[in-house]
Protein backbone atom coordinates (compact mmCIF):
# COMPACT_ATOMS: atom_id res chain seq x y z
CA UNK A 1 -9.43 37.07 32.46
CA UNK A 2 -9.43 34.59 30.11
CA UNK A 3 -11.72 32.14 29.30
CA UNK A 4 -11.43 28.72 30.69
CA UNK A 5 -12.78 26.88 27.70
CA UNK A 6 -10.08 28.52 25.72
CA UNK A 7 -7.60 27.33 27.98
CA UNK A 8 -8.14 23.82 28.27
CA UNK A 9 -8.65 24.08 24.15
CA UNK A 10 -4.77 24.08 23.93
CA UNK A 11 -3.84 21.41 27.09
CA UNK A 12 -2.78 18.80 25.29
CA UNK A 13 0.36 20.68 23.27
CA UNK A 14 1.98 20.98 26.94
CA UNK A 15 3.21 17.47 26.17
CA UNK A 16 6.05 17.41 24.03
CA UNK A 17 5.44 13.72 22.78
CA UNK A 18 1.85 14.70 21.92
CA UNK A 19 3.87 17.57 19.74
CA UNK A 20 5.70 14.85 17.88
CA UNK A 21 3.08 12.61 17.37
CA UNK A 22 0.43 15.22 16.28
CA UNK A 23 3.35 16.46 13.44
CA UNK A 24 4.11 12.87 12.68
CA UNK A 25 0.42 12.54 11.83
CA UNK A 26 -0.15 15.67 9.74
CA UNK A 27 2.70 14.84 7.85
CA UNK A 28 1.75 11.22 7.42
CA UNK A 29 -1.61 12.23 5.98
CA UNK A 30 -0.41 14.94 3.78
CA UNK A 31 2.07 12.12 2.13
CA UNK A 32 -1.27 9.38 1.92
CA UNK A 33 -3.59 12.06 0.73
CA UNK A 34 -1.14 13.47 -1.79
CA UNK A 35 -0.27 9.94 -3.06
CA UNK A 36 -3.77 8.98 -2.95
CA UNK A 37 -4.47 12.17 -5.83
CA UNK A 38 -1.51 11.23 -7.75
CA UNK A 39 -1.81 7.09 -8.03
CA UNK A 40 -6.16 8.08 -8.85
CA UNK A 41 -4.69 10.58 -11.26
CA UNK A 42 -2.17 8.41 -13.11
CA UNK A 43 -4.65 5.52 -13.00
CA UNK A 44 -7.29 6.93 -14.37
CA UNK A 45 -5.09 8.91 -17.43
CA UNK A 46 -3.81 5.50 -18.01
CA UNK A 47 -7.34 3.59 -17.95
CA UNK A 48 -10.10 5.62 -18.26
CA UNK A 49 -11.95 2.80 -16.19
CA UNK A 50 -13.95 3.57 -13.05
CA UNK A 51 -13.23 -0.32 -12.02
CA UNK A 52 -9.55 0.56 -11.76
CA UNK A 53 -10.31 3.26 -9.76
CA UNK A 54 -12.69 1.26 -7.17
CA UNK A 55 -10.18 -1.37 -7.61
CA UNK A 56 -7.42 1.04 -5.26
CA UNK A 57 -9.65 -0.34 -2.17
CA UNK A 58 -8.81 -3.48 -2.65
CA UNK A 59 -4.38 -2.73 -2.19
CA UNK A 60 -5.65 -0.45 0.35
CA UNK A 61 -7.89 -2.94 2.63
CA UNK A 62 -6.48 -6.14 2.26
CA UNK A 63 -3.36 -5.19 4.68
CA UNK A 64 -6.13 -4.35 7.15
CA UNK A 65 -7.92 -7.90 6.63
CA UNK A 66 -4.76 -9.71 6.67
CA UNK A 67 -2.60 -7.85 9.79
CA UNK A 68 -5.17 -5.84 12.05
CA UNK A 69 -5.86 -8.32 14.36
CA UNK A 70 -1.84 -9.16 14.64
CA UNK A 71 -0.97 -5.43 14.76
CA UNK A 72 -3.53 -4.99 18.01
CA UNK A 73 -2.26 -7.92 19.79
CA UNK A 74 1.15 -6.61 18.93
CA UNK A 75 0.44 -2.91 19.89
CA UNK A 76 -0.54 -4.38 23.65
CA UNK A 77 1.96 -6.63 23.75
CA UNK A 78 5.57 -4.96 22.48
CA UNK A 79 7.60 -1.28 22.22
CA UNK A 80 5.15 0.82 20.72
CA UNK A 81 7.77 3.10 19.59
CA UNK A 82 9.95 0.63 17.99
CA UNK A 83 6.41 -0.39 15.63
CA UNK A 84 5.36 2.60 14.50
CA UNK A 85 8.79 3.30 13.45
CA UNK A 86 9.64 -0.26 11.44
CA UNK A 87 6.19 0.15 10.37
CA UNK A 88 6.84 3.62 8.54
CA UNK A 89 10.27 2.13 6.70
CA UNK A 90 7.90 0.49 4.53
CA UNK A 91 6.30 3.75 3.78
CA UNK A 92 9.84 5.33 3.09
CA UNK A 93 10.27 2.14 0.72
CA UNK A 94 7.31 2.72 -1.04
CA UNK A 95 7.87 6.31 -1.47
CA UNK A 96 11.22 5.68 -2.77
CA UNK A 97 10.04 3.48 -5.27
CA UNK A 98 7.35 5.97 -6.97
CA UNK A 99 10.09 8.69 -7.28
CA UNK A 100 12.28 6.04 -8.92
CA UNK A 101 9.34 6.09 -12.20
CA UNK A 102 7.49 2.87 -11.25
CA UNK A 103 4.00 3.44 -13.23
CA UNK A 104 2.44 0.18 -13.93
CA UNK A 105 -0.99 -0.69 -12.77
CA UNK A 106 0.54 -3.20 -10.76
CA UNK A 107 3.15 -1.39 -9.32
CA UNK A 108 1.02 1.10 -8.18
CA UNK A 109 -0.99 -0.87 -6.53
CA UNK A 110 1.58 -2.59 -4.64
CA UNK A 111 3.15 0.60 -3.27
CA UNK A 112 -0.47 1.64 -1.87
CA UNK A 113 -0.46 -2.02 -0.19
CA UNK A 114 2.99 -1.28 1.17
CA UNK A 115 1.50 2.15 2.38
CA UNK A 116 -2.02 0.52 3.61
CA UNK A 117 0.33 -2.24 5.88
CA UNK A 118 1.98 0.62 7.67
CA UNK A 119 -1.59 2.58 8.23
CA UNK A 120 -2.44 -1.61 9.88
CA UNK A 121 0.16 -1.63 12.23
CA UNK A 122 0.62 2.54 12.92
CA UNK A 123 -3.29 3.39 13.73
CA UNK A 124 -4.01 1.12 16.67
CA UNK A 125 -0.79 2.40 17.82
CA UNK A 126 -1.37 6.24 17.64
CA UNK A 127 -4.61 5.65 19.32
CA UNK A 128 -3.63 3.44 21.67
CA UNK A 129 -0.58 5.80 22.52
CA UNK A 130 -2.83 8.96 23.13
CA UNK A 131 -2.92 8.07 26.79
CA UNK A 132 0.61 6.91 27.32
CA UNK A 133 1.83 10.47 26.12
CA UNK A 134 -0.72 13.09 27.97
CA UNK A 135 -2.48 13.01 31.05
CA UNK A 136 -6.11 12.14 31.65
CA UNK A 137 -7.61 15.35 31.99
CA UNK A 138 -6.00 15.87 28.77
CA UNK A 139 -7.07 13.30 26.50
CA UNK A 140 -10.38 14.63 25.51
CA UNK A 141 -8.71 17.85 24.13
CA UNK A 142 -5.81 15.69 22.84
CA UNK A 143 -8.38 13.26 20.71
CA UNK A 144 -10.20 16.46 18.95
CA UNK A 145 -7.31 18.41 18.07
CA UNK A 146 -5.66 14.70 16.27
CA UNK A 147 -8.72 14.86 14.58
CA UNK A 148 -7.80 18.51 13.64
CA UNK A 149 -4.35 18.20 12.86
CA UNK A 150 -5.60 14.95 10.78
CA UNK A 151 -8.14 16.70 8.74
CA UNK A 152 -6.30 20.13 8.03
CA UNK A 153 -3.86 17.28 6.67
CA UNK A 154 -6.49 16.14 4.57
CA UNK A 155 -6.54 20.03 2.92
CA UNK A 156 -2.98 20.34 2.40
CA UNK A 157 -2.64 16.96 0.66
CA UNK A 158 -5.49 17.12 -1.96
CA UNK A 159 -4.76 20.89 -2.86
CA UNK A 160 -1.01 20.93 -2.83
CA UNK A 161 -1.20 17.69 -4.91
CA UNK A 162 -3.29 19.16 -7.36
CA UNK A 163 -1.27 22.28 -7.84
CA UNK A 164 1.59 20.16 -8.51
CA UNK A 165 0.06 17.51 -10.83
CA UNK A 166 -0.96 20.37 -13.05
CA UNK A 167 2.64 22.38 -12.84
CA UNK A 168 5.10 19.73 -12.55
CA UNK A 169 3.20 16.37 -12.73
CA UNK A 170 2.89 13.14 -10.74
CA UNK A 171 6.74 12.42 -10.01
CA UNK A 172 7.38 16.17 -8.04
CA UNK A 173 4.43 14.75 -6.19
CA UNK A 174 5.76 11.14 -5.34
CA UNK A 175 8.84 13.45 -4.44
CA UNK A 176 7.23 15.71 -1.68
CA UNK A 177 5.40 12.25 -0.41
CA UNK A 178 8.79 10.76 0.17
CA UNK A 179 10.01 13.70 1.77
CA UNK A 180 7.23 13.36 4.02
CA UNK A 181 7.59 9.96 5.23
CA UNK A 182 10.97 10.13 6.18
CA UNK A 183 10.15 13.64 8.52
CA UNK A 184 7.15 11.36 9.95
CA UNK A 185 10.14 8.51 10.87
CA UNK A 186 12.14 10.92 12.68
CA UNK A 187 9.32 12.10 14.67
CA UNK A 188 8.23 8.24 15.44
CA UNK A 189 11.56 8.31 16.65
CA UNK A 190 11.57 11.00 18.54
CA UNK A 191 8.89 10.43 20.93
CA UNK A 192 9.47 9.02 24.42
CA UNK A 193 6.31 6.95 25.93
CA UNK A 194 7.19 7.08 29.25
CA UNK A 195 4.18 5.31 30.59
CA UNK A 196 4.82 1.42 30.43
CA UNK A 197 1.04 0.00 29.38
CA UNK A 198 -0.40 -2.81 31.12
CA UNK A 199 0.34 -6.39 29.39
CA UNK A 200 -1.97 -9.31 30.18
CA UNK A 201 -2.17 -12.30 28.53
CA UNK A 202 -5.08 -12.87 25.60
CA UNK A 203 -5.62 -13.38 21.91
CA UNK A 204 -5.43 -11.06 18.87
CA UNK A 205 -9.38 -11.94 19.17
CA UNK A 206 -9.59 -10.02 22.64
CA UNK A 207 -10.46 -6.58 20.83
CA UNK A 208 -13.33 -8.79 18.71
CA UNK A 209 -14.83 -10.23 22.07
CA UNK A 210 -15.14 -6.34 23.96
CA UNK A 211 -16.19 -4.96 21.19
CA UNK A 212 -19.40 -7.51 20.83
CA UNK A 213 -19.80 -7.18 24.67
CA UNK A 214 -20.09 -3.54 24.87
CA UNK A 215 -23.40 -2.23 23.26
CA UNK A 216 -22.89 1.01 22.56
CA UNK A 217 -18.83 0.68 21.29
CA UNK A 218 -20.39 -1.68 18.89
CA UNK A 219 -23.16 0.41 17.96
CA UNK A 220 -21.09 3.54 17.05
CA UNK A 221 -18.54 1.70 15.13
CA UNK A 222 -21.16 -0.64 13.14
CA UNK A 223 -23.03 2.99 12.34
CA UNK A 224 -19.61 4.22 11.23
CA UNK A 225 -18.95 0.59 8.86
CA UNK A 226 -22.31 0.97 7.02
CA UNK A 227 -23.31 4.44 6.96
CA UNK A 228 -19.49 5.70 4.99
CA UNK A 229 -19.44 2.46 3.45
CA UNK A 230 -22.40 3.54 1.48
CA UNK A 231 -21.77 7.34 1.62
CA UNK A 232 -18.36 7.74 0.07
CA UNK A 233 -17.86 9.56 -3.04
CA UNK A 234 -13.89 9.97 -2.80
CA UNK A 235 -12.98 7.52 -5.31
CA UNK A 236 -15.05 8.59 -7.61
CA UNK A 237 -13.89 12.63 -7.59
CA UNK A 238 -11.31 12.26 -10.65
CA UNK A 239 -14.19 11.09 -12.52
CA UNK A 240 -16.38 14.06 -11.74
CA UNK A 241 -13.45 16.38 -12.17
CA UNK A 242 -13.03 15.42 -15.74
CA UNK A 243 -16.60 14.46 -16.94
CA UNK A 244 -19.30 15.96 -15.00
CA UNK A 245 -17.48 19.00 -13.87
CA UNK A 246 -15.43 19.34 -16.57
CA UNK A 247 -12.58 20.34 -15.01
CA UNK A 248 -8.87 19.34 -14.27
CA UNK A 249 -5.95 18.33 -12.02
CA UNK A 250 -5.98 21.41 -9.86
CA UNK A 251 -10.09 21.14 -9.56
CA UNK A 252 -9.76 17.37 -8.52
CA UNK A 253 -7.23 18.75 -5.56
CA UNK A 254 -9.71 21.41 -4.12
CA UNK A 255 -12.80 18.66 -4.25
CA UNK A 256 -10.29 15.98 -2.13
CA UNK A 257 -9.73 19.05 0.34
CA UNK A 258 -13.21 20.46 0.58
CA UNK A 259 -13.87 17.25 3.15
CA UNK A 260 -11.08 18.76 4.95
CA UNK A 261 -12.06 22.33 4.99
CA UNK A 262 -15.90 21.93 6.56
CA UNK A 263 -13.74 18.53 9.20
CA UNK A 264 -11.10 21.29 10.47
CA UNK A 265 -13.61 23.95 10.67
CA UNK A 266 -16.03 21.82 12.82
CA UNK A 267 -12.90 20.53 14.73
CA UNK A 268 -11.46 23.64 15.83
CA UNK A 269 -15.28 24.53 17.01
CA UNK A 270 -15.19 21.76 18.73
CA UNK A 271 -12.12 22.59 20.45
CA UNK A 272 -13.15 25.80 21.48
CA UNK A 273 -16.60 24.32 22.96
CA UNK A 274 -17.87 22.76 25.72
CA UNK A 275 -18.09 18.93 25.65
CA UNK A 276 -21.19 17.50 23.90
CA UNK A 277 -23.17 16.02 26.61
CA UNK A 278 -26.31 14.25 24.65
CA UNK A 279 -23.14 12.51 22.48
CA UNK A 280 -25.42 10.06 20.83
CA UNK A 281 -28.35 11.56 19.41
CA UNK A 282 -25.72 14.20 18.05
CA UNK A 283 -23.64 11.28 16.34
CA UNK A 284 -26.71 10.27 14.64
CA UNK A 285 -27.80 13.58 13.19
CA UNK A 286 -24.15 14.02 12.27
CA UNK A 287 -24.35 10.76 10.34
CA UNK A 288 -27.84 11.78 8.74
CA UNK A 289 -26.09 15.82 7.96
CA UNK A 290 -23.43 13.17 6.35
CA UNK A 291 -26.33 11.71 4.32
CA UNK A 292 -27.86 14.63 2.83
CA UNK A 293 -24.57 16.17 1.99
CA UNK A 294 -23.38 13.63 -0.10
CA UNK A 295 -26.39 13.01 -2.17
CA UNK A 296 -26.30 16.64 -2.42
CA UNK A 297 -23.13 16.12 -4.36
CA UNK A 298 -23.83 13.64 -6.34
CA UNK A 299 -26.60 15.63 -8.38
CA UNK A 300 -24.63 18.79 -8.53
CA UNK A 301 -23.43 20.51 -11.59
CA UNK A 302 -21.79 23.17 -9.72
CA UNK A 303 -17.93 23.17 -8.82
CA UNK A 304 -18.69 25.47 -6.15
CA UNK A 305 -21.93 23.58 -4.93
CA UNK A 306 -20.11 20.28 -5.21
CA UNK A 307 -17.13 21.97 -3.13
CA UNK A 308 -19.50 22.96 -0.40
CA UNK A 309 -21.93 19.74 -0.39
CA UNK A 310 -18.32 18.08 -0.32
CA UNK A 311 -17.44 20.56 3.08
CA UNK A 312 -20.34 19.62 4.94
CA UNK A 313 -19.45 15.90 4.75
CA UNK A 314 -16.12 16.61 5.97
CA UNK A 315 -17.75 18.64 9.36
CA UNK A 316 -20.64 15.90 9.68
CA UNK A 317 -17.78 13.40 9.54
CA UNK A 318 -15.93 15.15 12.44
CA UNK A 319 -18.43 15.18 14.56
CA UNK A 320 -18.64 11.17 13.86
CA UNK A 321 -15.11 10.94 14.37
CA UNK A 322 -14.60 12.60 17.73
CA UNK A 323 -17.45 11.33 19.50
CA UNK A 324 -16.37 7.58 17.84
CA UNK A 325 -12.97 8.36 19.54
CA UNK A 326 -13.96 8.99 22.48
CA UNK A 327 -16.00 6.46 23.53
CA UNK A 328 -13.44 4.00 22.73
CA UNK A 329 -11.15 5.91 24.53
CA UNK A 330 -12.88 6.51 27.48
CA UNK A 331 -14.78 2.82 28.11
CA UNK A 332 -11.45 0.72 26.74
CA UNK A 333 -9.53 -0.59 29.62
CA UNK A 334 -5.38 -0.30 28.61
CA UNK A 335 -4.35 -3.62 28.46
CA UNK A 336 -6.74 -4.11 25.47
CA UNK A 337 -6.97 -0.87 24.09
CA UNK A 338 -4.13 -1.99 21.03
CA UNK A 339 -6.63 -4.73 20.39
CA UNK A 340 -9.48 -3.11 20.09
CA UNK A 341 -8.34 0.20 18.26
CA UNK A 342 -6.80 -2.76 15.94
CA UNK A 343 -10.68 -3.59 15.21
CA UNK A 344 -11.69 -0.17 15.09
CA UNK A 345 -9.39 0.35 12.09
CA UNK A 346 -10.70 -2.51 10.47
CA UNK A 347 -14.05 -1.10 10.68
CA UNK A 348 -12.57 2.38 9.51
CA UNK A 349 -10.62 0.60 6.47
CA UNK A 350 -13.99 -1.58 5.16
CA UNK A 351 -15.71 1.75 5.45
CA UNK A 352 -13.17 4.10 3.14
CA UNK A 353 -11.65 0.59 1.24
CA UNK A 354 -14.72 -1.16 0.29
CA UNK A 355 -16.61 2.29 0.49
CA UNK A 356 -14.45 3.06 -2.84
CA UNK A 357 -15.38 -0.70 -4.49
CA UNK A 358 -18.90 -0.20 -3.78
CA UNK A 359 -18.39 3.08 -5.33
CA UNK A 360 -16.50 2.14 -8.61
CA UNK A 361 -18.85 -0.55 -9.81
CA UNK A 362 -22.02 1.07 -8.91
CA UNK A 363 -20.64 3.84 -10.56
CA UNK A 364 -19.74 1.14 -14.11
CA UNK A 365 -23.12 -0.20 -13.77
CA UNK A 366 -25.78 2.60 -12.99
CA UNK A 367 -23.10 5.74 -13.65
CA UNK A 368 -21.69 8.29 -10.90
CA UNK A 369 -24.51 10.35 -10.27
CA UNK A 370 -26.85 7.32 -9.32
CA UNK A 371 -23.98 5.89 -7.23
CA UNK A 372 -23.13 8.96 -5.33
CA UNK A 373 -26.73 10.30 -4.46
CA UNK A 374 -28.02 6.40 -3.99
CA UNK A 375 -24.90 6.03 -1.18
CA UNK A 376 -26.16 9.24 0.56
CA UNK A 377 -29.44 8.02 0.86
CA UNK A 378 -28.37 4.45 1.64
CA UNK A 379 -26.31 6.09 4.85
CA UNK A 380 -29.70 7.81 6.32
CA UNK A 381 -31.42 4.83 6.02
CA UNK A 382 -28.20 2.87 8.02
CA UNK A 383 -28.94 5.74 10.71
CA UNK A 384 -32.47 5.19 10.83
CA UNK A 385 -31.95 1.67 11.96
CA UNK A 386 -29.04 2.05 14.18
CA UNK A 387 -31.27 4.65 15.93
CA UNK A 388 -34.19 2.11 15.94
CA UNK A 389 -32.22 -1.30 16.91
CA UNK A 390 -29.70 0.67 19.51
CA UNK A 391 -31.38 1.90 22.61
CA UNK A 392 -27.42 2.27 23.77
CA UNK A 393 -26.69 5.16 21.26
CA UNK A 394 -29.44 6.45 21.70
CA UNK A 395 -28.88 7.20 25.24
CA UNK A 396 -25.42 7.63 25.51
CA UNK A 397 -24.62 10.77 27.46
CA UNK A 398 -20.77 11.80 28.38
């Protein structure tokens, strides 16, 4: 007889919808994750300036400033479907445009603004959808494995990207992006949500005003805003491929994957186990893992230490991500969910966005070793206080 765990680990694929969307989301990250290599690469070759490089977060997070509140109230208001497909032609347009040759500074930075509006609009979306498309005693399973799907993404991208930018160079890899984006429209288009969400009448500001009301929702996304805000060393990885490493193209794909590696590891694990139950005191040691990871990093001289300090942050970060998930998931009523997965990505965005500008001038005033291992430490002491000030996630228990 078969193990009961191990069936429920696979419930959510019964939905064919949940099929689409889970491929539509691979995809989507491959193409982000592979474009995110090749505009760092190109930048950097062209500059030589770790401002540039923190400079990306700004095209990347000002969509999210600007829209996220509009996309939420949109997401709860209006065809979900329809959305996340418009949403994705701008994807398609910016993709197009890269192949084309576009290669200014400026140019570059516009396409990853075109990019970061669709992410606005399409992430409240795909987690407001998750219910809509599998049933409840699914959704659990359905949440980890997105994560999965999502993060094994995150391998793909980086590596395949770096293979490329040392055989063929940047355009073969603006090529395969494009190809990307256009499979991840068809599959937006593909997928039926049969489920009609509730619509009630509120502001854009609704997902704001639940958020400050529930405790513990706002204490696990705060702890997820400050601790990766401080803790992220992704914008700063061409720089220790090519001067502290002393490596090249191919090197700077494997460190962008090793995240990926040690988040799809601990996802599938997670899959295959039984629910945490103490949920909060295990997001906070995940957080703290995070921590101690990266600041391992950042004093490494070691490709193959740096690749498996790099790892650990990825499965720390899973662990993060999940639980995150599903307590907004769980304790977000429908007819708000759009809105308040709308401020959730806000909170994601400032955290990888900023997380990069915070990087990048730290990094031009005290160097990259100082800002790496100084954001790792930074995190654990954001987790020490969120453990102190938040009796909430402290306690939390699923």
């Amino acid at each position: 007889m078969r193990d009961p765990v191990s069936l429920d680990a696979y419930a959510a694929f019964r939905s064919r919808d949940f099929r689409l969307l889970l491929t539509a989301t691979g995809l989507s990250n491959i193409g982000i994750q592979m474009l995110s290599v090749a505009i760092s690469w190109d930048l950097y070759n062209q500059t030589h300036s770790a401002r540039v490089l923190g400079a990306v977060g700004f095209a990347q997070v000002a969509p999210s400033f600007a829209f996220a509140l509009f996309a939420g109230h949109v997401a709860d208001r209006y065809n979900r479907r329809l959305i996340m497909v418009l949403a994705q032609c701008l994807t398609v347009t910016a993709a197009l445009l890269l192949v084309s040759g576009v290669r200014g500074v400026a140019w570059m930075y516009f396409c990853l603004f075109l990019n970061a509006v669709t992410r606005t609009f399409q992430m409240p979306i795909r987690g407001a959808a998750l219910p809509d498309i599998v049933p409840p005693e699914a959704l659990s399973n359905a949440i980890t494995w997105n994560a999965t799907v999502f993060e094994t993404a995150n391998i793909g991208g980086p590596a395949l990207a770096g293979i490329l930018l040392a055989m063929s160079g940047s355009r073969v890899v603006y090529m395969v992006q494009a190809i990307c984006a256009l499979v991840v429209l068809l599959c937006f288009a593909g997928i039926d949500m049969r489920r009609k969400h509730e619509v009630q009448s509120g502001s854009a500001l609704e997902g704001i005003r639940f958020i400050r009301d529930n405790k513990l929702i706002l204490s696990a996304v705060s702890l997820d805003l400050f601790a990766y805000l401080f803790g992220g060393a992704t914008a700063l990885l061409p720089i220790y491929a090519v001067d502290i490493l002393h490596a090249g193209p191919r090197a700077l794909g494997w460190l962008r994957a090793a995240p990926s590696m040690g988040a799809v590891l601990m996802a599938v694990t997670m899959a295959h186990s039984p629910k945490i139950r103490k949920a909060g005191p295990v997001m906070l040691w995940a957080v703290a893992g995070f921590g101690l990871a990266t600041i391992g990093f950042g004093l490494s001289r070691s490709i193959w230490l740096s690749c498996a300090m790099l790892a650990l942050t990825g499965a720390f970060d899973n662990i993060s991500v999940v639980l995150r998930q599903s307590v907004l998931q769980t304790k977000t009523p429908d007819f708000v969910r759009g809105r308040v997965m709308a401020v959730n990505s806000i909170f994601i965005n400032c955290s990888n966005s900023l997380g990069a500008v915070e990087s990048g001038w730290t990094a031009a005033w005290f160097g990259p070793v100082l800002s790496v291992a100084g954001g790792g430490a930074a995190a654990i002491v954001v987790v020490a206080l969120c453990a102190l000030l938040s009796p909430a996630l402290r306690s939390w228990e699923q």
